[in-house]
N, C-alpha and C. Protein backbone atom coordinates (compact mmCIF):
# COMPACT_ATOMS: atom_id res chain seq x y z
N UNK A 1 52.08 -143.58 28.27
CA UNK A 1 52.26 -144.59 29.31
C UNK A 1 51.54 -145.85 28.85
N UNK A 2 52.23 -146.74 29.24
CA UNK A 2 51.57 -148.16 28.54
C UNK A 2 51.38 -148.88 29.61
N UNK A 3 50.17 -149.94 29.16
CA UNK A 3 49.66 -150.72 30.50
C UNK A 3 51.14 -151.80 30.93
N UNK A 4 51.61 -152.19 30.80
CA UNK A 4 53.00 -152.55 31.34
C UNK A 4 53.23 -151.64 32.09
N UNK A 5 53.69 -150.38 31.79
CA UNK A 5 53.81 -149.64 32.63
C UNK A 5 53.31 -149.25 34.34
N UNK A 6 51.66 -149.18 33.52
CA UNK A 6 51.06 -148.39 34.56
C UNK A 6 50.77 -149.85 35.61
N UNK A 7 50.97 -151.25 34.82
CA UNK A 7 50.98 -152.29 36.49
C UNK A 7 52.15 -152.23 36.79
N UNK A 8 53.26 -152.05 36.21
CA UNK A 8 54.35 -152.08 37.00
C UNK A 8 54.04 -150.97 38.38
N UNK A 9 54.16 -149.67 37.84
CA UNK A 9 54.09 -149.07 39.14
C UNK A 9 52.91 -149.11 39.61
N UNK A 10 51.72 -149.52 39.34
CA UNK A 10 50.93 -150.82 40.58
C UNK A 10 51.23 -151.51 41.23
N UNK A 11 52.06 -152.19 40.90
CA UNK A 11 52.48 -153.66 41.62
C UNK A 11 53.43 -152.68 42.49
N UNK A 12 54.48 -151.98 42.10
CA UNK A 12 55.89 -151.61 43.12
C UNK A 12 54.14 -150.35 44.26
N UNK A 13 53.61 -149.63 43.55
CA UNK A 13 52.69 -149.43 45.31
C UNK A 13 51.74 -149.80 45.77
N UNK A 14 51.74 -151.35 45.60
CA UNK A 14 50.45 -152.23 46.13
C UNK A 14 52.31 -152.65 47.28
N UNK A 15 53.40 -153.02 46.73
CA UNK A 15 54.74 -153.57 47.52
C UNK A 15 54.85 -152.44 48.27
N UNK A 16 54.62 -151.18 48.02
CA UNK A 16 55.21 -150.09 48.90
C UNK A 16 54.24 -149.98 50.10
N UNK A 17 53.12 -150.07 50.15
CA UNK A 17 51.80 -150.15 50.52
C UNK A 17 51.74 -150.81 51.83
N UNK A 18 52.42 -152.44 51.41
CA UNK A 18 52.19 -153.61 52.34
C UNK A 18 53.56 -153.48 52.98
N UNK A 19 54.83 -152.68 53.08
CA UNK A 19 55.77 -152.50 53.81
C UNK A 19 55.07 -151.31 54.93
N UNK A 20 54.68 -150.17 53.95
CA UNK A 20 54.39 -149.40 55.01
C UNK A 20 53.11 -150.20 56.28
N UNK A 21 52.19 -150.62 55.76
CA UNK A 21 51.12 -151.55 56.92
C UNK A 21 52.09 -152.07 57.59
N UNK A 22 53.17 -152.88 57.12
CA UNK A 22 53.47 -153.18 58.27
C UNK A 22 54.68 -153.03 59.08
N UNK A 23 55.18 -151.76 58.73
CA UNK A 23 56.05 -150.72 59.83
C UNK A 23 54.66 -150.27 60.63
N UNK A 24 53.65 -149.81 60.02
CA UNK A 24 52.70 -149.10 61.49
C UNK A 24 52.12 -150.29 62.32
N UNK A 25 51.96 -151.53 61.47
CA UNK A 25 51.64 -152.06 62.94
C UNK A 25 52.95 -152.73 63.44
N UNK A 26 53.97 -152.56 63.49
CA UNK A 26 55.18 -152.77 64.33
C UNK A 26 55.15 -151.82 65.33
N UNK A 27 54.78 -150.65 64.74
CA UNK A 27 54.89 -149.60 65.69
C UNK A 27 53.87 -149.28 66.82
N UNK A 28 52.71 -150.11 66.57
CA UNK A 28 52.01 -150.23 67.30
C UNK A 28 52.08 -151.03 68.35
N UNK A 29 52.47 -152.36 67.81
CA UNK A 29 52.88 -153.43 68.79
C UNK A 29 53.87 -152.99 69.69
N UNK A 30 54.82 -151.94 69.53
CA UNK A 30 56.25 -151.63 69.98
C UNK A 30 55.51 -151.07 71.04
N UNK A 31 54.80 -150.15 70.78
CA UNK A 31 53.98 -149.16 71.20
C UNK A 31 53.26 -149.55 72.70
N UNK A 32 52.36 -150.79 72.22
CA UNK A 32 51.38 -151.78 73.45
C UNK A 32 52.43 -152.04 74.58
N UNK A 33 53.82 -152.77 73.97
CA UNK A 33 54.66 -153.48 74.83
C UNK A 33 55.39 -152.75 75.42
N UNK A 34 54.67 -151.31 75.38
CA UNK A 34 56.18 -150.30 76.41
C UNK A 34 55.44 -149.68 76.69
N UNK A 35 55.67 -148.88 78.12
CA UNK A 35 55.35 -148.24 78.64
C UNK A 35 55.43 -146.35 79.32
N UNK A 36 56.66 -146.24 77.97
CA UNK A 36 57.43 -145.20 78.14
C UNK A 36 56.37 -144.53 77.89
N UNK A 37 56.55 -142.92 78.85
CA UNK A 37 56.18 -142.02 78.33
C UNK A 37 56.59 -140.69 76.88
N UNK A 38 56.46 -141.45 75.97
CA UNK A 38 56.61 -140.95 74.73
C UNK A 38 56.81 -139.30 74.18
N UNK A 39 55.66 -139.02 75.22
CA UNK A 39 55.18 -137.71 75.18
C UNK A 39 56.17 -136.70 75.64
N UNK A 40 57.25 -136.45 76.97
CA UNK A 40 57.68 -136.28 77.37
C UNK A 40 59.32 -136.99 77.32
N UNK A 41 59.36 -137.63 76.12
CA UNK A 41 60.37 -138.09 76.05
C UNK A 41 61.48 -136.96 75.30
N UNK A 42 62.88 -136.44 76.03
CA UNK A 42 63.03 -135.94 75.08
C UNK A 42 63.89 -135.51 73.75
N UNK A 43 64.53 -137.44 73.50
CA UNK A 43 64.68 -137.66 72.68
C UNK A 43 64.16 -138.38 71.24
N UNK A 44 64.45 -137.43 70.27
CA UNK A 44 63.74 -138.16 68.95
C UNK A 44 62.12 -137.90 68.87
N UNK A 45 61.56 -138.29 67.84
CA UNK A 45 60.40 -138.11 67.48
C UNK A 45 59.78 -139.08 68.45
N UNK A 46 58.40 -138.91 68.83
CA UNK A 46 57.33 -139.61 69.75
C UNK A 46 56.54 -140.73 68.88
N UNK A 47 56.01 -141.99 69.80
CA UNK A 47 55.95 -142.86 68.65
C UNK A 47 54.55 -142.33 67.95
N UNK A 48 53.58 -141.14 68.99
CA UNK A 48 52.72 -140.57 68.15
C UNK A 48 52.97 -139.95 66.72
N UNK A 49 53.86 -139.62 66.68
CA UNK A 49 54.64 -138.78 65.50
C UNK A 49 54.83 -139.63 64.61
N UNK A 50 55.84 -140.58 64.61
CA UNK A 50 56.16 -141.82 63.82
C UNK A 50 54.70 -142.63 63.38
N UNK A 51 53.57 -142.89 63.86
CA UNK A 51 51.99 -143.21 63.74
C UNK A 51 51.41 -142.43 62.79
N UNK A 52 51.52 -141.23 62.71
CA UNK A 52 50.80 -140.34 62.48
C UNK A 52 51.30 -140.06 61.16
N UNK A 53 53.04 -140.16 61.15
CA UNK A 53 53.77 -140.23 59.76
C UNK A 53 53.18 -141.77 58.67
N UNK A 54 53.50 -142.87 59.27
CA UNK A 54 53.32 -144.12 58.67
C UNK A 54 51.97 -143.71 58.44
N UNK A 55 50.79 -143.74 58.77
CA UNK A 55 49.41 -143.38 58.22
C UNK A 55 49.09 -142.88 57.60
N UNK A 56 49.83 -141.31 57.47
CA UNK A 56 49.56 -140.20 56.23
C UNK A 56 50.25 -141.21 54.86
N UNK A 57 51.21 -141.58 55.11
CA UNK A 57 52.00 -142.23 53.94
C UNK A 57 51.35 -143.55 53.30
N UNK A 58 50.91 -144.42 54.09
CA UNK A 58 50.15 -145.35 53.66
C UNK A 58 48.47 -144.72 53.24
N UNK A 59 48.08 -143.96 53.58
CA UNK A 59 46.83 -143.33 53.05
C UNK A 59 47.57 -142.77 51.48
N UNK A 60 48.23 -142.10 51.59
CA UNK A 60 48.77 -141.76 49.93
C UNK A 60 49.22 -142.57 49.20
N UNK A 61 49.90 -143.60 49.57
CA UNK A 61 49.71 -144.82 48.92
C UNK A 61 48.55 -145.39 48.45
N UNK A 62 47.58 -146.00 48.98
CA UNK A 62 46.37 -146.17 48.94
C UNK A 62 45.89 -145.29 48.00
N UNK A 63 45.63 -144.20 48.38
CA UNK A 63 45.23 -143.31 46.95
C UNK A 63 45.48 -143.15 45.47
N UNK A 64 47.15 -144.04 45.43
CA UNK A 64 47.83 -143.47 44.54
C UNK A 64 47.35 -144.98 43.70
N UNK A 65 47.40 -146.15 44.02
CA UNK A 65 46.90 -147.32 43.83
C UNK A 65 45.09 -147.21 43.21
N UNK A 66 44.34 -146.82 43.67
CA UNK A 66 42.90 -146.37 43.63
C UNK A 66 43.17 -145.62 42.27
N UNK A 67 44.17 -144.43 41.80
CA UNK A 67 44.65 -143.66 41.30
C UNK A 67 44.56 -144.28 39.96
N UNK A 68 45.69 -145.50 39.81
CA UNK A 68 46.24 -146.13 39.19
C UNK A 68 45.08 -147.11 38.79
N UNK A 69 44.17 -147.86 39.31
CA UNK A 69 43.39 -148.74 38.79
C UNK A 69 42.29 -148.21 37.90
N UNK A 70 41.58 -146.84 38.82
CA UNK A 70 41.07 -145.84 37.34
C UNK A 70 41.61 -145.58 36.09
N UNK A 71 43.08 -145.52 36.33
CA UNK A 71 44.06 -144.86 35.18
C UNK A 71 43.93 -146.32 33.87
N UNK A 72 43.81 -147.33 34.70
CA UNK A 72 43.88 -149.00 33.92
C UNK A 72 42.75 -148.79 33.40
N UNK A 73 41.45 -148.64 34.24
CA UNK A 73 39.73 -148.85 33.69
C UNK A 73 40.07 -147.69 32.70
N UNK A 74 40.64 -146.77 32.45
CA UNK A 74 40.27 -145.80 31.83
C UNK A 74 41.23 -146.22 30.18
N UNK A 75 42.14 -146.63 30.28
CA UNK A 75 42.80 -147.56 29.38
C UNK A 75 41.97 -148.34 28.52
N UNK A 76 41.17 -149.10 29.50
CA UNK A 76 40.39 -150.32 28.65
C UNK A 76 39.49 -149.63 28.25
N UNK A 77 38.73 -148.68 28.55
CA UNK A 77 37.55 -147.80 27.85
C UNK A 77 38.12 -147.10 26.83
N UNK A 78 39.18 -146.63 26.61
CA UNK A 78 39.93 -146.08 25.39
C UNK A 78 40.41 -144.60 25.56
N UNK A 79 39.58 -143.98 27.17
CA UNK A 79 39.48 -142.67 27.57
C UNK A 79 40.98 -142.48 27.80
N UNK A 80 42.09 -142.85 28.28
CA UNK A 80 43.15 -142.92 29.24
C UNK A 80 44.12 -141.72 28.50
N UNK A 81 44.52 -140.71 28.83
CA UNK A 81 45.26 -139.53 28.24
C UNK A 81 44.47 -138.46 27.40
N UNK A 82 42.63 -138.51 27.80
CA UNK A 82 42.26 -137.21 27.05
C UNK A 82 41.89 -136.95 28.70
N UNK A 83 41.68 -135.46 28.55
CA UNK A 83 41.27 -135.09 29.59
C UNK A 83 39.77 -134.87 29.89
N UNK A 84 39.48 -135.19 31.16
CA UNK A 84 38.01 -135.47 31.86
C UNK A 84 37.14 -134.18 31.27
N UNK A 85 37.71 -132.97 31.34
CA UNK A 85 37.01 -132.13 31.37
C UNK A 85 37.24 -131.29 30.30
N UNK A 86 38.08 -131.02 28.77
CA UNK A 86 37.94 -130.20 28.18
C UNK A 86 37.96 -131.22 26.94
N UNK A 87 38.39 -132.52 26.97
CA UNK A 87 38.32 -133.83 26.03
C UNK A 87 39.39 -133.42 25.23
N UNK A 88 41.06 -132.61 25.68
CA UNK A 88 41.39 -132.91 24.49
C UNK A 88 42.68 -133.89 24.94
N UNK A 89 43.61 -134.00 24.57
CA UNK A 89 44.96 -135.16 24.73
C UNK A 89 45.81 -134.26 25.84
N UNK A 90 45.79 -135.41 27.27
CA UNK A 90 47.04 -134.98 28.30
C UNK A 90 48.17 -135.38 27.83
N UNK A 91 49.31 -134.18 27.52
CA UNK A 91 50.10 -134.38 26.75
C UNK A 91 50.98 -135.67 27.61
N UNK A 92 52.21 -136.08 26.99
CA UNK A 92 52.77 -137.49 27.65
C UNK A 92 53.59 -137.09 28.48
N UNK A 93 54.12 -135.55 28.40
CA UNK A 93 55.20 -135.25 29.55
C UNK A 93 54.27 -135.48 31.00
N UNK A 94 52.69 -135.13 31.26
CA UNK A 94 52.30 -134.79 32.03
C UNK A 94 52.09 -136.19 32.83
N UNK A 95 51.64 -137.05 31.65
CA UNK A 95 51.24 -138.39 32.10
C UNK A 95 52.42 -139.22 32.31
N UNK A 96 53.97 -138.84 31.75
CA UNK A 96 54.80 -139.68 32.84
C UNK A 96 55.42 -138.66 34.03
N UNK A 97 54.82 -137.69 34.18
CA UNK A 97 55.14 -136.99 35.92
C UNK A 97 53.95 -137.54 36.56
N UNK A 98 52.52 -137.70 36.00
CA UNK A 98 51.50 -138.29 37.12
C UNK A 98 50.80 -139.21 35.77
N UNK A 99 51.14 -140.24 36.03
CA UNK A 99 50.74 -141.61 35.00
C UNK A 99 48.96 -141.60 35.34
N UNK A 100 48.57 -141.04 36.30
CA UNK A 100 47.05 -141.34 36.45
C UNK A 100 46.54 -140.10 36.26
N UNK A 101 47.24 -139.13 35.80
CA UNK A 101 46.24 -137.79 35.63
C UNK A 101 45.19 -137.66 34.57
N UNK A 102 44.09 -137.05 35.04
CA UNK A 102 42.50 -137.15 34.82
C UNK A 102 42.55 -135.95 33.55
N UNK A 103 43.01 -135.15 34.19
CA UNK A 103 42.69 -133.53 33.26
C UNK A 103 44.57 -133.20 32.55
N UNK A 104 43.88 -131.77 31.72
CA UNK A 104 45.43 -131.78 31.16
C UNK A 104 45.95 -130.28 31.96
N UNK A 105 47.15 -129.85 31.76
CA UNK A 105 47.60 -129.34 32.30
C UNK A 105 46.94 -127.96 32.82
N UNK A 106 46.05 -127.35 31.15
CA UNK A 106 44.75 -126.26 31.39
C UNK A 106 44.15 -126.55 32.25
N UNK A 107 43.44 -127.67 32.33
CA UNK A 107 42.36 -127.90 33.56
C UNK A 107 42.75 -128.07 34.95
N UNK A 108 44.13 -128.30 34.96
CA UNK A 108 44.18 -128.61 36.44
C UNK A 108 44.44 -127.71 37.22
C-alpha cells in the first residue's frame, strides 16, 4: 500500500465521516421538531434506532481514520507492513484487505 493510497482512503473517510455527522444531526433536529411518539410508532424503524445506527457508524469511521493516520506515522518511521508484535513483513494481501493492520496474520 502506498502513501497515495493510504490518503486517498483518508480523505474518502474523513468525506464519509462528515456525511455521516451530518445525517445524525439532521436526525436530531428532525427529532427536536416533532413530537411523535417514536416509540410506539408502528411503522419503520424509531428515530432512536436510526441515532443509535448513525453513531455506531460514525464512531467506526472515526476509528478507521485514527486507524489510518497511525498507518501514515508508521510509514514515515519506516515500521508500516512489519508486524507490531513478531517484527516480521504483513504480507500485502493482508494490508490491502485492512491497509492499517498492525500485526500479521499469525498474530492476529
Amino acid at each position: 500500500m502506498t502513501r497515495d493510497e493510504l490518503l486517498r482512503l483518508h480523505d474518502q473517510a474523513k468525506t464519509e465521516a462528515a456525511t455521516l455527522n451530518a445525517d445524525l444531526h439532521a436526525v436530531f433536529e428532525a427529532s427536536q421538531q416533532s413530537n411523535a411518539d417514536d416509540e410506539h410508532d408502528p411503522e419503520g424503524a424509531t428515530i432512536g434506532y436510526e441515532r443509535a445506527q448513525l453513531t455506531a457508524l460514525l464512531d467506526a469511521k472515526r476509528r478507521l481514520i485514527s486507524e489510518l493516520d497511525e498507518a501514515l506515522q508508521r510509514l514515515d518511521a519506516g515500521t508500516y507492513g512489519v508486524c507490531e508484535r513478531c517484527g516480521n513483513a504483513i504480507p500485502g494481501e493482508r494490508l490491502e484487505a485492512r491497509p492499517a493492520a498492525r500485526t500479521c496474520v499469525g498474530c492476529a
